[in-house]
N, C-alpha and C. Protein backbone atom coordinates (compact mmCIF):
# COMPACT_ATOMS: atom_id res chain seq x y z
N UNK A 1 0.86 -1.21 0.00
CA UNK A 1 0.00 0.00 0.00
C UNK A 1 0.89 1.25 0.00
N UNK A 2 1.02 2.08 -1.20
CA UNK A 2 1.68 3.58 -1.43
C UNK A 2 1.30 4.58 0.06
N UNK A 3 2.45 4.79 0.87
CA UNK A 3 1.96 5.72 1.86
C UNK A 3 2.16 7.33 1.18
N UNK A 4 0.88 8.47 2.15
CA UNK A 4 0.81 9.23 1.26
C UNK A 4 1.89 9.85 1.73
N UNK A 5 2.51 10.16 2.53
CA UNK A 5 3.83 11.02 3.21
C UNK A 5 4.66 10.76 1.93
N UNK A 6 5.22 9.34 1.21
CA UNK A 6 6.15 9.40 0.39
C UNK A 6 5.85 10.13 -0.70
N UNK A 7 4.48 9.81 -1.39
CA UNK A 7 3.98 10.53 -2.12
C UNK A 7 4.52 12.03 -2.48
N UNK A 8 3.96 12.69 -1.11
CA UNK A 8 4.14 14.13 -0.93
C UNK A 8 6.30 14.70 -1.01
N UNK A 9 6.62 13.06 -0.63
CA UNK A 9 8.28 13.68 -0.49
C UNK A 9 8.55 13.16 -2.01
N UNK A 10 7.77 12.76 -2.85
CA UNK A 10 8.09 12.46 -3.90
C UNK A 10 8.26 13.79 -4.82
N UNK A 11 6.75 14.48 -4.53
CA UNK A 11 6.32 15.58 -5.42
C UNK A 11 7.63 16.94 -5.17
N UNK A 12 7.83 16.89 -3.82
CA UNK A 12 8.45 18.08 -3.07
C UNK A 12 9.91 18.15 -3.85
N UNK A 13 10.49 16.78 -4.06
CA UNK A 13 12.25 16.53 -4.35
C UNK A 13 12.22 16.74 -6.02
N UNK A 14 10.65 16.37 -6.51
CA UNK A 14 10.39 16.47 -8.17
C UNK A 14 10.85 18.34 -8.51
N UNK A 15 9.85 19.22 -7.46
CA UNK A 15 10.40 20.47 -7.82
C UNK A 15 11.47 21.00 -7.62
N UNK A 16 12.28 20.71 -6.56
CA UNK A 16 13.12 20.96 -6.35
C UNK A 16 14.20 20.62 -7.41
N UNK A 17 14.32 19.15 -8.09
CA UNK A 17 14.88 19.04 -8.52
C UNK A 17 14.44 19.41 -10.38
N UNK A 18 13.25 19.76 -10.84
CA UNK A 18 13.29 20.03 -11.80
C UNK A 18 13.64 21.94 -11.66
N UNK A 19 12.93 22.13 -10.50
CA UNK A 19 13.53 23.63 -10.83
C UNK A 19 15.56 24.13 -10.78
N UNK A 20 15.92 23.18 -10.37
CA UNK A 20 17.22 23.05 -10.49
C UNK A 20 18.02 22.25 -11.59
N UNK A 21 17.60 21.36 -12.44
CA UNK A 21 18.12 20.96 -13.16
C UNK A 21 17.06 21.09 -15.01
N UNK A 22 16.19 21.85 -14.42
CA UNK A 22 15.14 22.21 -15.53
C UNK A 22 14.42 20.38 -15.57
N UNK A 23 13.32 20.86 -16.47
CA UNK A 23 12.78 19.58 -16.89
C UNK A 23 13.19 18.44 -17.58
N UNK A 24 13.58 18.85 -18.78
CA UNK A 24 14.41 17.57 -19.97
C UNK A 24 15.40 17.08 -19.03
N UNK A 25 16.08 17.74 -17.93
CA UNK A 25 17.75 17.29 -17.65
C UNK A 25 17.20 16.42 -17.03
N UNK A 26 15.91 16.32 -15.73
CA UNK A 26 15.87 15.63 -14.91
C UNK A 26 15.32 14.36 -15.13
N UNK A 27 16.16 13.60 -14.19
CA UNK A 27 15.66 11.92 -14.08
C UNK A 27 15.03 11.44 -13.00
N UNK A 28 14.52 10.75 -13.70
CA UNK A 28 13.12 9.58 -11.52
C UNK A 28 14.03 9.05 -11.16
N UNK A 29 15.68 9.10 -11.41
CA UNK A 29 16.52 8.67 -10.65
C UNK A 29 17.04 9.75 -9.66
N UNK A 30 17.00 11.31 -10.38
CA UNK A 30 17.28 12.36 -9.55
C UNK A 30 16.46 12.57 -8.31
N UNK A 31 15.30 12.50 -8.96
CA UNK A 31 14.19 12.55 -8.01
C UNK A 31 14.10 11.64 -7.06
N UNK A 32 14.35 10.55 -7.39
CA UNK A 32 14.55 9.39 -6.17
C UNK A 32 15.67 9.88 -5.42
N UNK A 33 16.96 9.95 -5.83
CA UNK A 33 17.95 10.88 -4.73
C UNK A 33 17.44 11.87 -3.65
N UNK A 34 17.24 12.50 -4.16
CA UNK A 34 16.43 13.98 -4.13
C UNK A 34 15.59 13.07 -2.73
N UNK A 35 14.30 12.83 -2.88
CA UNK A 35 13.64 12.11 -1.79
C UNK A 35 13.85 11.66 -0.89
N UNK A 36 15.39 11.11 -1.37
CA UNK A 36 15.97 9.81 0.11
C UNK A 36 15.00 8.35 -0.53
N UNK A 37 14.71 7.89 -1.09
CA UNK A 37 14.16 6.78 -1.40
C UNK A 37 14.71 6.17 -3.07
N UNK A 38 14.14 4.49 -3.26
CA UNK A 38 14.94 4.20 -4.21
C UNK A 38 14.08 4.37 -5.63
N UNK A 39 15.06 4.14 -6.72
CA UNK A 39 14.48 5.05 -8.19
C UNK A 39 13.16 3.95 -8.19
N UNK A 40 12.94 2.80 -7.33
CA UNK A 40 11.59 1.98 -8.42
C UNK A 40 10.68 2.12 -7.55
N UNK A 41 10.63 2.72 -5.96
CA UNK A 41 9.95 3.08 -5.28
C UNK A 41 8.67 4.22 -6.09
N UNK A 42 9.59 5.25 -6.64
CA UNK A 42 8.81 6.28 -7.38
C UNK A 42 7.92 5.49 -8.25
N UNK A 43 7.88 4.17 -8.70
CA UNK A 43 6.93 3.76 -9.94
C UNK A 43 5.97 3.02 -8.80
N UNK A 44 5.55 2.86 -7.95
CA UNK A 44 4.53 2.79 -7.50
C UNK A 44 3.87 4.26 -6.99
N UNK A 45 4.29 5.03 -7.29
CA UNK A 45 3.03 5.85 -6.86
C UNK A 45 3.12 6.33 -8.59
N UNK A 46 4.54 6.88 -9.49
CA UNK A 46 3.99 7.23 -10.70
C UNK A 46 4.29 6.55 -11.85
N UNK A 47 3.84 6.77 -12.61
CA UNK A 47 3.97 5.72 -14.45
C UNK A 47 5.30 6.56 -14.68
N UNK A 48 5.59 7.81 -14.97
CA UNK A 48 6.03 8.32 -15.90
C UNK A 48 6.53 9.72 -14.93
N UNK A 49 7.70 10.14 -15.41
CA UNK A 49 8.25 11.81 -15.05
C UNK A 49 7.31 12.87 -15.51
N UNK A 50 6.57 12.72 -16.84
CA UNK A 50 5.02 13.49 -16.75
C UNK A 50 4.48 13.40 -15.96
N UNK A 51 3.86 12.43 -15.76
CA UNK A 51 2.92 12.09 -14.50
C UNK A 51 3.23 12.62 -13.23
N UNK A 52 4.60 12.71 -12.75
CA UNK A 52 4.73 13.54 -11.46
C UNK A 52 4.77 14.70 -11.64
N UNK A 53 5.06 15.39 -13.18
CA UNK A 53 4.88 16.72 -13.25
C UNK A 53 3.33 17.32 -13.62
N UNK A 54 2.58 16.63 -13.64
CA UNK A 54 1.25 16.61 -13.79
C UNK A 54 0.39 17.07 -12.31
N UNK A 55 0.95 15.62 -11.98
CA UNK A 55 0.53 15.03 -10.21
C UNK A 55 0.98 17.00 -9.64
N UNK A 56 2.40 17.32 -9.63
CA UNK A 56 2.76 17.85 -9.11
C UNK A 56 1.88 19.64 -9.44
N UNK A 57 1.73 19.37 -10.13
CA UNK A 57 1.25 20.99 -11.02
C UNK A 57 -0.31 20.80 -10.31
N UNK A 58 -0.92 19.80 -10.57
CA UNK A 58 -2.61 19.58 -10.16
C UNK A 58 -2.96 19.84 -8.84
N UNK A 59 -1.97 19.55 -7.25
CA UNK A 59 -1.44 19.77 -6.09
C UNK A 59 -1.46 20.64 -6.05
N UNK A 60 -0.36 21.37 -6.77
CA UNK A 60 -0.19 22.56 -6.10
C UNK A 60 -1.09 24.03 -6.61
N UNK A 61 -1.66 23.44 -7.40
CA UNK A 61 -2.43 24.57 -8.23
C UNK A 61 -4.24 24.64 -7.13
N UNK A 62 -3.79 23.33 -6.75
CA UNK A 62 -5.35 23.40 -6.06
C UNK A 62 -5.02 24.17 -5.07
N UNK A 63 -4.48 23.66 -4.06
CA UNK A 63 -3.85 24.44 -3.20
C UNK A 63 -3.65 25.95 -3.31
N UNK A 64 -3.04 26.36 -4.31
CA UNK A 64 -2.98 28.13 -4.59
C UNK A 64 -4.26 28.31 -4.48
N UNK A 65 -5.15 27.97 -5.33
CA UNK A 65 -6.25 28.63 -5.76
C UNK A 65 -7.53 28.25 -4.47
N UNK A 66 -7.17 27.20 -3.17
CA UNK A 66 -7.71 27.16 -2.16
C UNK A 66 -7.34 28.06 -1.44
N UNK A 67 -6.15 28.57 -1.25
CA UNK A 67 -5.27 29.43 -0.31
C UNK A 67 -6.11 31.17 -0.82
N UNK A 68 -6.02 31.10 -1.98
CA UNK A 68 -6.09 32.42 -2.42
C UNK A 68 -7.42 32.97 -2.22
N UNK A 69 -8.45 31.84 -2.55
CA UNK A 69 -10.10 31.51 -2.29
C UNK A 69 -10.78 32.08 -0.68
N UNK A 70 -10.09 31.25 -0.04
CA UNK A 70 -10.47 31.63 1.58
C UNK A 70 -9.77 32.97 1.90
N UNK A 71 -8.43 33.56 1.24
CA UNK A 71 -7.84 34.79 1.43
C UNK A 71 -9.12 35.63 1.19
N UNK A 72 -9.35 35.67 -0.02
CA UNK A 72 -9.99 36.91 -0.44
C UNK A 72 -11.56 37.25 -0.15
N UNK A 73 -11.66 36.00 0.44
CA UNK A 73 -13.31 35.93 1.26
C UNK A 73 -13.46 36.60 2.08
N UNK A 74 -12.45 37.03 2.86
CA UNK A 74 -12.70 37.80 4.39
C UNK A 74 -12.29 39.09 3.78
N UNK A 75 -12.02 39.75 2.35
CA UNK A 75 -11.89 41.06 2.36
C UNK A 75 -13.71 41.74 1.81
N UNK A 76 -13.49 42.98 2.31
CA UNK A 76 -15.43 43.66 2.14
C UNK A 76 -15.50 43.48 0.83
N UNK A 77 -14.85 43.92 -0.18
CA UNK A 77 -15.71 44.03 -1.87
C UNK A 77 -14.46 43.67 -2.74
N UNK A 78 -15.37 44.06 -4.30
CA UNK A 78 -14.40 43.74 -5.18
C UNK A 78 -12.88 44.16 -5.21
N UNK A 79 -13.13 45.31 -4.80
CA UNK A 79 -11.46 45.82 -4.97
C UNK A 79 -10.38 45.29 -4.49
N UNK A 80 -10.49 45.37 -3.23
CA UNK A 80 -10.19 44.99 -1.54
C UNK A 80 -9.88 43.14 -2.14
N UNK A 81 -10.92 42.58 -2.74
CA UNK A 81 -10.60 41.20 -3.33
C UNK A 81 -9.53 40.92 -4.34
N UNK A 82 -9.14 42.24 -5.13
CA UNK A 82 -8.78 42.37 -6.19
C UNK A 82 -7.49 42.27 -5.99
N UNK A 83 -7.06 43.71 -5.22
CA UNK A 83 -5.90 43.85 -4.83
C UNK A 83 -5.25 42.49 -4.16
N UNK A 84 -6.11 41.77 -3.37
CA UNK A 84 -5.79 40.44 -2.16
C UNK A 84 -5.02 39.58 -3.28
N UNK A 85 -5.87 39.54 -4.11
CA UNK A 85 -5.71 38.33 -5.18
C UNK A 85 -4.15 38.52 -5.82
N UNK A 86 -4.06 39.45 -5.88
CA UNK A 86 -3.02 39.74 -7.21
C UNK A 86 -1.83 39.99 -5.96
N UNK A 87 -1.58 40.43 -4.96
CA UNK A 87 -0.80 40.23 -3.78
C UNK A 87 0.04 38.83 -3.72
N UNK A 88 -1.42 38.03 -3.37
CA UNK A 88 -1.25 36.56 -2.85
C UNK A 88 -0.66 35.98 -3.96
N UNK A 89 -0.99 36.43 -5.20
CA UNK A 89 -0.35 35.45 -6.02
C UNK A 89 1.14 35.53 -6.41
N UNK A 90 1.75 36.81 -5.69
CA UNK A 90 3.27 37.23 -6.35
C UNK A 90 3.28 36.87 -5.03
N UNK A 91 3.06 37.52 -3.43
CA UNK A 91 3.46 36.35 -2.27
C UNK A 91 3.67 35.06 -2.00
N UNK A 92 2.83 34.29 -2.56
CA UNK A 92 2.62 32.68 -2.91
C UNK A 92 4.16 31.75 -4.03
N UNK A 93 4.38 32.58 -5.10
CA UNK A 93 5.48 32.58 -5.62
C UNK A 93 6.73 32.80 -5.01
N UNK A 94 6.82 34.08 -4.42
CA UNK A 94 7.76 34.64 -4.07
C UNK A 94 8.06 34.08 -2.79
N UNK A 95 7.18 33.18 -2.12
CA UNK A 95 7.20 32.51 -0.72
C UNK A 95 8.06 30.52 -1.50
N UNK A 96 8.01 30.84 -2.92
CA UNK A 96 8.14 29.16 -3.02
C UNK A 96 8.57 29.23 -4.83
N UNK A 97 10.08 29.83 -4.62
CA UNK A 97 10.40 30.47 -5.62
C UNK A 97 11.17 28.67 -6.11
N UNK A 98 11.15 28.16 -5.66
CA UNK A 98 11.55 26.82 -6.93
C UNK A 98 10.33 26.27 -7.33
N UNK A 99 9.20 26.28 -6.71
CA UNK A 99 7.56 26.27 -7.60
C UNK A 99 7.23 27.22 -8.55
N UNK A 100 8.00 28.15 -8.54
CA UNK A 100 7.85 29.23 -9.50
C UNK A 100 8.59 28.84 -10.56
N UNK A 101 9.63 28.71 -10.25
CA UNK A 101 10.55 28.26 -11.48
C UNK A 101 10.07 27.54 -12.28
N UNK A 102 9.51 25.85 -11.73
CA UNK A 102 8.65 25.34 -12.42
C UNK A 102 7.47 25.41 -13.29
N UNK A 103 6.92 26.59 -12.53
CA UNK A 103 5.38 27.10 -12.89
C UNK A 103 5.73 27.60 -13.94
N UNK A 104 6.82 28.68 -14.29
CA UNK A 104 6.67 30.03 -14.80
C UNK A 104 7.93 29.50 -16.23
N UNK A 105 8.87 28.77 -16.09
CA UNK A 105 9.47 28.33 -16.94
C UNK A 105 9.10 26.80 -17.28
N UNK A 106 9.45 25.93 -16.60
CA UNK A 106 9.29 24.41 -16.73
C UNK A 106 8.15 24.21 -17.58
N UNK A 107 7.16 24.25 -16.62
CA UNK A 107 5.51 24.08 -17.36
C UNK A 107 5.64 24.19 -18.41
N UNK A 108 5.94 25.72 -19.18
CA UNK A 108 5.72 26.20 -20.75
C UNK A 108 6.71 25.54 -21.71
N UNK A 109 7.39 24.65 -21.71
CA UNK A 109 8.36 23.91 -22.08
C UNK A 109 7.26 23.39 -23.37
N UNK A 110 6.77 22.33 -22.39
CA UNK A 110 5.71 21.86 -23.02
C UNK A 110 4.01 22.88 -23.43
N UNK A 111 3.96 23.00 -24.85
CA UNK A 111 2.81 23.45 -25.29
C UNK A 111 1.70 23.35 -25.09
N UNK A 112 1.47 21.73 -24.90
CA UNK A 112 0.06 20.91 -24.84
C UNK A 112 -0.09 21.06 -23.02
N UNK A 113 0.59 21.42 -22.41
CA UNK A 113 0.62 20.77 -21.51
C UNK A 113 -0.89 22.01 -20.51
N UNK A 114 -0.85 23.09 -21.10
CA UNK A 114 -2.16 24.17 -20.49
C UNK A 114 -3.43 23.61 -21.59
N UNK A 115 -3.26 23.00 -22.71
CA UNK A 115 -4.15 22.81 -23.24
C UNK A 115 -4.98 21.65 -23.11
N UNK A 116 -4.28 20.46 -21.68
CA UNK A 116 -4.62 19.10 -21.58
C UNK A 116 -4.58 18.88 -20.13
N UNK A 117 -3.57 18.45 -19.70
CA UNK A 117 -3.37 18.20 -18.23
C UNK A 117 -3.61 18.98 -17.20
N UNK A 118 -3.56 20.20 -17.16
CA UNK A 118 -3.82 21.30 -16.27
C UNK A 118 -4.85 22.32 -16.60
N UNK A 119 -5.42 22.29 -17.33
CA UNK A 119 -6.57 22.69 -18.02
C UNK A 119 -7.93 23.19 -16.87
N UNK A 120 -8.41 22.01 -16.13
CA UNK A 120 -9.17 22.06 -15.23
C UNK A 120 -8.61 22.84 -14.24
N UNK A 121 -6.94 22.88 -13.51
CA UNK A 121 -6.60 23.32 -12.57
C UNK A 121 -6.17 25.10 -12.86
N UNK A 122 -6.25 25.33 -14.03
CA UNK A 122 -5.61 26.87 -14.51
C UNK A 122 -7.23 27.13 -14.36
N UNK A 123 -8.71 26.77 -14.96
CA UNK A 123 -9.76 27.30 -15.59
C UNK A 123 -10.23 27.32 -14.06
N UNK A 124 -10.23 26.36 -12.70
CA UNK A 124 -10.37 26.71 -11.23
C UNK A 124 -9.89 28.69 -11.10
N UNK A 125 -8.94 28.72 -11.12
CA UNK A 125 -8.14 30.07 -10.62
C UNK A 125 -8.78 31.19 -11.89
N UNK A 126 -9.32 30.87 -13.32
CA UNK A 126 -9.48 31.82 -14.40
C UNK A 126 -11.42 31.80 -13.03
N UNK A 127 -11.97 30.97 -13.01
CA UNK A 127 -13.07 31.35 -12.37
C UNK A 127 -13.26 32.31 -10.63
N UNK A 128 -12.86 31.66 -10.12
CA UNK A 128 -12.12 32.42 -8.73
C UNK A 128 -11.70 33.74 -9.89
N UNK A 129 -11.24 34.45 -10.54
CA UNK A 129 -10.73 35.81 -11.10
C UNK A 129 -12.19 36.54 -11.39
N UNK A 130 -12.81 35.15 -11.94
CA UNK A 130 -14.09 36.20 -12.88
C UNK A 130 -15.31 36.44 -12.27
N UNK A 131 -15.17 35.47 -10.73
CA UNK A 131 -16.32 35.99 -9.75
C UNK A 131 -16.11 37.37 -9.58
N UNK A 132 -14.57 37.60 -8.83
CA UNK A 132 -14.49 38.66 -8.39
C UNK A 132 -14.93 39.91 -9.27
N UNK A 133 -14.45 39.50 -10.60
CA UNK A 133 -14.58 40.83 -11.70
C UNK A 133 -16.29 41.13 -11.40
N UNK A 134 -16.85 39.79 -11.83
CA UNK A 134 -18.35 40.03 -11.78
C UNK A 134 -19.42 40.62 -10.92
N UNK A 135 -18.62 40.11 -9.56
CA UNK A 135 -18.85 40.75 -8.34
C UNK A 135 -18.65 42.69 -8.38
N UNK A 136 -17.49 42.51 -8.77
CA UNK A 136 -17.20 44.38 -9.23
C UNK A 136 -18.02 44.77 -9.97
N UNK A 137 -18.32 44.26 -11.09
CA UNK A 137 -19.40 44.87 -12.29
C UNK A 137 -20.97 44.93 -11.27
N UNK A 138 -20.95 43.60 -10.60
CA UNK A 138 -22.62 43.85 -10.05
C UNK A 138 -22.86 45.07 -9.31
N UNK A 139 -21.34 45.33 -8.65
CA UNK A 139 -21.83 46.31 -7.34
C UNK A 139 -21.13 47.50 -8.02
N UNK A 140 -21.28 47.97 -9.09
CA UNK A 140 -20.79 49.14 -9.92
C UNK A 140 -19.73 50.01 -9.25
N UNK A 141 -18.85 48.75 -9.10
CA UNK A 141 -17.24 49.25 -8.92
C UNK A 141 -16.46 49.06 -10.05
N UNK A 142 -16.86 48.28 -10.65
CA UNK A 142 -16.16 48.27 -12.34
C UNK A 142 -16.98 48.27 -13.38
N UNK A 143 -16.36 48.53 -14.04
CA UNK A 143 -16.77 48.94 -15.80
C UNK A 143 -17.72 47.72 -15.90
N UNK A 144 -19.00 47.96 -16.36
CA UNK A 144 -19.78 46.22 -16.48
C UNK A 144 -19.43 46.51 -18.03
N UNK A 145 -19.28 47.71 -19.05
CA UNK A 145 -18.66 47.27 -20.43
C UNK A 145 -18.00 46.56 -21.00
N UNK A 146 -16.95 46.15 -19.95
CA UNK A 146 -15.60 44.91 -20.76
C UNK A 146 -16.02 43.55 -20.58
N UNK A 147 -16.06 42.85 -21.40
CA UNK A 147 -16.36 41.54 -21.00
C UNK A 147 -15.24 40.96 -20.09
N UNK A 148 -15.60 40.29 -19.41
CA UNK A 148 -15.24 39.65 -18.18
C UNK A 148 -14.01 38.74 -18.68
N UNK A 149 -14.59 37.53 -19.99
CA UNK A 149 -13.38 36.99 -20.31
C UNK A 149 -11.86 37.84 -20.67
N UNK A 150 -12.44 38.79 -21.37
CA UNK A 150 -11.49 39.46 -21.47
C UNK A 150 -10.46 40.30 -20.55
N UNK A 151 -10.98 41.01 -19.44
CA UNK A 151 -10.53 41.33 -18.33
C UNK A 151 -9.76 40.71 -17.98
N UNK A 152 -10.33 39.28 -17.69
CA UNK A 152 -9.23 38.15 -16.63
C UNK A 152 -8.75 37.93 -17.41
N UNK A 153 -8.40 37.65 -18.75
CA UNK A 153 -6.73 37.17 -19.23
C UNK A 153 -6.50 38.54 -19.17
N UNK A 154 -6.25 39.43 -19.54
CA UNK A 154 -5.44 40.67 -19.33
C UNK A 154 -4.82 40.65 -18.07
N UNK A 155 -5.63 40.34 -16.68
CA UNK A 155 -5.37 40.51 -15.46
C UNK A 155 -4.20 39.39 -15.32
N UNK A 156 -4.59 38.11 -15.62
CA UNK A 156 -3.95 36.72 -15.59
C UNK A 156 -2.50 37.35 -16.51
N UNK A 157 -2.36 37.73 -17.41
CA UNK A 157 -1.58 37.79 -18.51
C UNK A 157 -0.20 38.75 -17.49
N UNK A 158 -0.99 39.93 -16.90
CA UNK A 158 0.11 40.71 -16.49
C UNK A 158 1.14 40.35 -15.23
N UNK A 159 0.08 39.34 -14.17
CA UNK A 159 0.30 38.49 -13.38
C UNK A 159 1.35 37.65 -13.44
N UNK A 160 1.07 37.00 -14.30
CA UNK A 160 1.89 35.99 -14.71
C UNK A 160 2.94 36.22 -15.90
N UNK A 161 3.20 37.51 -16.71
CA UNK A 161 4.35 38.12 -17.23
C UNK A 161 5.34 38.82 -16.15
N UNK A 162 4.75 39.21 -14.97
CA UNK A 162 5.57 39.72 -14.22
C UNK A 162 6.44 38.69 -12.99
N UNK A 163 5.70 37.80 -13.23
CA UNK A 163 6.19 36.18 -12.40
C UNK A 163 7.07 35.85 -12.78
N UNK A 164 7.15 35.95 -14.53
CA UNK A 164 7.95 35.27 -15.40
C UNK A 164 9.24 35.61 -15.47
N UNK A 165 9.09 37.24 -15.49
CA UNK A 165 10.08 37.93 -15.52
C UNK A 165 10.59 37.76 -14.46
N UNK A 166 10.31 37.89 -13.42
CA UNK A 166 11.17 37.85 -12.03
C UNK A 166 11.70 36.45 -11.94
N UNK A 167 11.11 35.04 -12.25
CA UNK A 167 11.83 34.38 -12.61
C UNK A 167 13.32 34.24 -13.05
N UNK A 168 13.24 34.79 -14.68
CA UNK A 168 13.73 34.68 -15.50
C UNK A 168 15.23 35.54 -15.22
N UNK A 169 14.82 36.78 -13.84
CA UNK A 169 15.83 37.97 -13.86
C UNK A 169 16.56 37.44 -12.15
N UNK A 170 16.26 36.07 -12.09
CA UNK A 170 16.91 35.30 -11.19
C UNK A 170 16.58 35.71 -9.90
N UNK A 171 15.52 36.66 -9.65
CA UNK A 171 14.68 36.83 -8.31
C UNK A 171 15.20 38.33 -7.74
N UNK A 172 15.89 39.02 -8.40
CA UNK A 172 16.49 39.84 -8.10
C UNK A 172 15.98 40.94 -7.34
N UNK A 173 14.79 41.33 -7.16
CA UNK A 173 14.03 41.92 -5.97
C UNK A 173 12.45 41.27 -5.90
N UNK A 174 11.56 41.89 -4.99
CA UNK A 174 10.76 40.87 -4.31
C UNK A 174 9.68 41.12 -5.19
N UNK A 175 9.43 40.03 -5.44
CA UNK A 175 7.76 40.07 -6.42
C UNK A 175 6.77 40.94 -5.57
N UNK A 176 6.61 40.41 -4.59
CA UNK A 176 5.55 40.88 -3.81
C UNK A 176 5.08 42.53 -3.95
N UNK A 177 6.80 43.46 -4.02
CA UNK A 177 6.43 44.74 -3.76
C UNK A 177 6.06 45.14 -4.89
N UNK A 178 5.96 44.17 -6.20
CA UNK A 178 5.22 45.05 -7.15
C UNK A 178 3.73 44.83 -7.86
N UNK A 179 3.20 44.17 -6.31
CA UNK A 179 1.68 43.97 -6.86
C UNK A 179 1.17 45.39 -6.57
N UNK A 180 1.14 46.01 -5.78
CA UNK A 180 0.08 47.60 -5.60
C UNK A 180 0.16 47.71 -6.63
N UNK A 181 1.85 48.27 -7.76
CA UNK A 181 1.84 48.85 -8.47
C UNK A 181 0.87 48.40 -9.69
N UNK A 182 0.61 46.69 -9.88
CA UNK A 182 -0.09 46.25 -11.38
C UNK A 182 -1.48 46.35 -10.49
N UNK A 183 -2.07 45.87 -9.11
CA UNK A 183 -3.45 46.27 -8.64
C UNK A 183 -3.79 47.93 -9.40
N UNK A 184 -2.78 48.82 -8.95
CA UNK A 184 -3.48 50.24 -9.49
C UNK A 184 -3.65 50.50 -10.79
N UNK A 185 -2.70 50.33 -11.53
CA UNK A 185 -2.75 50.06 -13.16
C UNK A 185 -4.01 49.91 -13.34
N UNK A 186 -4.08 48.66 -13.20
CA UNK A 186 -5.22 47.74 -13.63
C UNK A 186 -6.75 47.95 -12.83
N UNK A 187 -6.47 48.38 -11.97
CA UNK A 187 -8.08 49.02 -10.95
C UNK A 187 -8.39 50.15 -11.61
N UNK A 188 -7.81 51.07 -12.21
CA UNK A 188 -7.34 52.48 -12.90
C UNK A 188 -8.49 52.25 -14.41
N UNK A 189 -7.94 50.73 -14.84
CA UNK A 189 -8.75 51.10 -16.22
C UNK A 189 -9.76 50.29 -16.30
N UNK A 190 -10.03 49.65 -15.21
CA UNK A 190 -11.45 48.60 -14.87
C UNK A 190 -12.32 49.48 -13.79
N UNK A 191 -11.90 50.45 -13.32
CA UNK A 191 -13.02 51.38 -12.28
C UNK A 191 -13.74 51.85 -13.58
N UNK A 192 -15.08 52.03 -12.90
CA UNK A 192 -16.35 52.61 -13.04
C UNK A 192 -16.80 53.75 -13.02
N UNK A 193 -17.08 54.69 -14.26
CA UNK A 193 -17.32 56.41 -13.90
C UNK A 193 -17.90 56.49 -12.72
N UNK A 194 -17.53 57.68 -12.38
CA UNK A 194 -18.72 58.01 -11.10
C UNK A 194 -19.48 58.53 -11.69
């Protein structure tokens, strides 16, 4: 019987070690190192090095988008939600910067891989975005003109270009301090005439 503790030290040594050795380099032999356990141990809980990067992306994506969910519940309205959201999500990164690595480089490696496997777990977090928007439009804090789909990838898009980049620029100052700046931007051209 697969205990789930290994499981979880399976997934944990997978990021670590793909965000350090990128994806293609790494092996379920690294990853078995990585763990403290042996390389055929890993094939009872997975088929395939996809599969734990799957396993691993589906985890942790629920998780964000649970974390971020109950965050933004206890703030009063849309804005206040808005701002929370887009905070938590460069905090959340910036709190678990070799999940980022993965997220923000690894993932996009592969093409298919937002269009198949993670699909359900990205379109969770695109809904959680478009309550909130909708929520803003109902209570005429935002523009009800823009369509909503559209909004949230713009919102998603800048989010996650600025993830990328900080990634990419090897972490070099803190994600976190530059959510106000894309919240105001972006509250700026989604507010509602008075």
């Amino acid at each position: 019987m697969p205990e789930p503790d290994k499981h979880q030290q399976i997934i944990e040594a997978a990021v670590r070690i793909f965000a350090r050795n990128g994806y293609y380099n790494s092996r379920v032999s690294d990853i078995a190192k990585e763990a403290g356990i042996a390389s055929g141990t890993i094939y009872l809980y997975f088929k395939t090095k996809d599969e734990i990067l799957v396993t691993l992306f589906r985890e942790k994506m629920a998780e964000f988008v649970a974390t971020v969910r109950k965050a933004i519940a206890a703030e009063p309205d849309a804005v206040a939600k808005l701002r929370r959201l887009i905070a938590l999500h460069f905090k959340l990164l910036e709190d678990h910067s070799e999940m980022a690595e993965v997220v923000q480089v690894e993932l996009r490696q592969g093409q298919k891989f937002f269009r198949g496997a993670s699909a359900n777990e990205v379109s969770g977090y695109f809904d959680l975005i478009s309550s909130v928007l909708e929520e803003g439009m109902a209570a005429g804090m935002f523009r009800s003109d823009l369509p909503v789909k559209t909004v949230r990838k713009v919102l998603f898009g800048a989010m996650d270009q600025m993830a990328t980049s900080w990634v990419l620029g090897k972490r070099g100052y803190k994600l976190s301090e530059t959510a106000e700046a894309v919240a105001d931007i972006f509250l700026k051209g989604l507010a509602a005439k008075p």
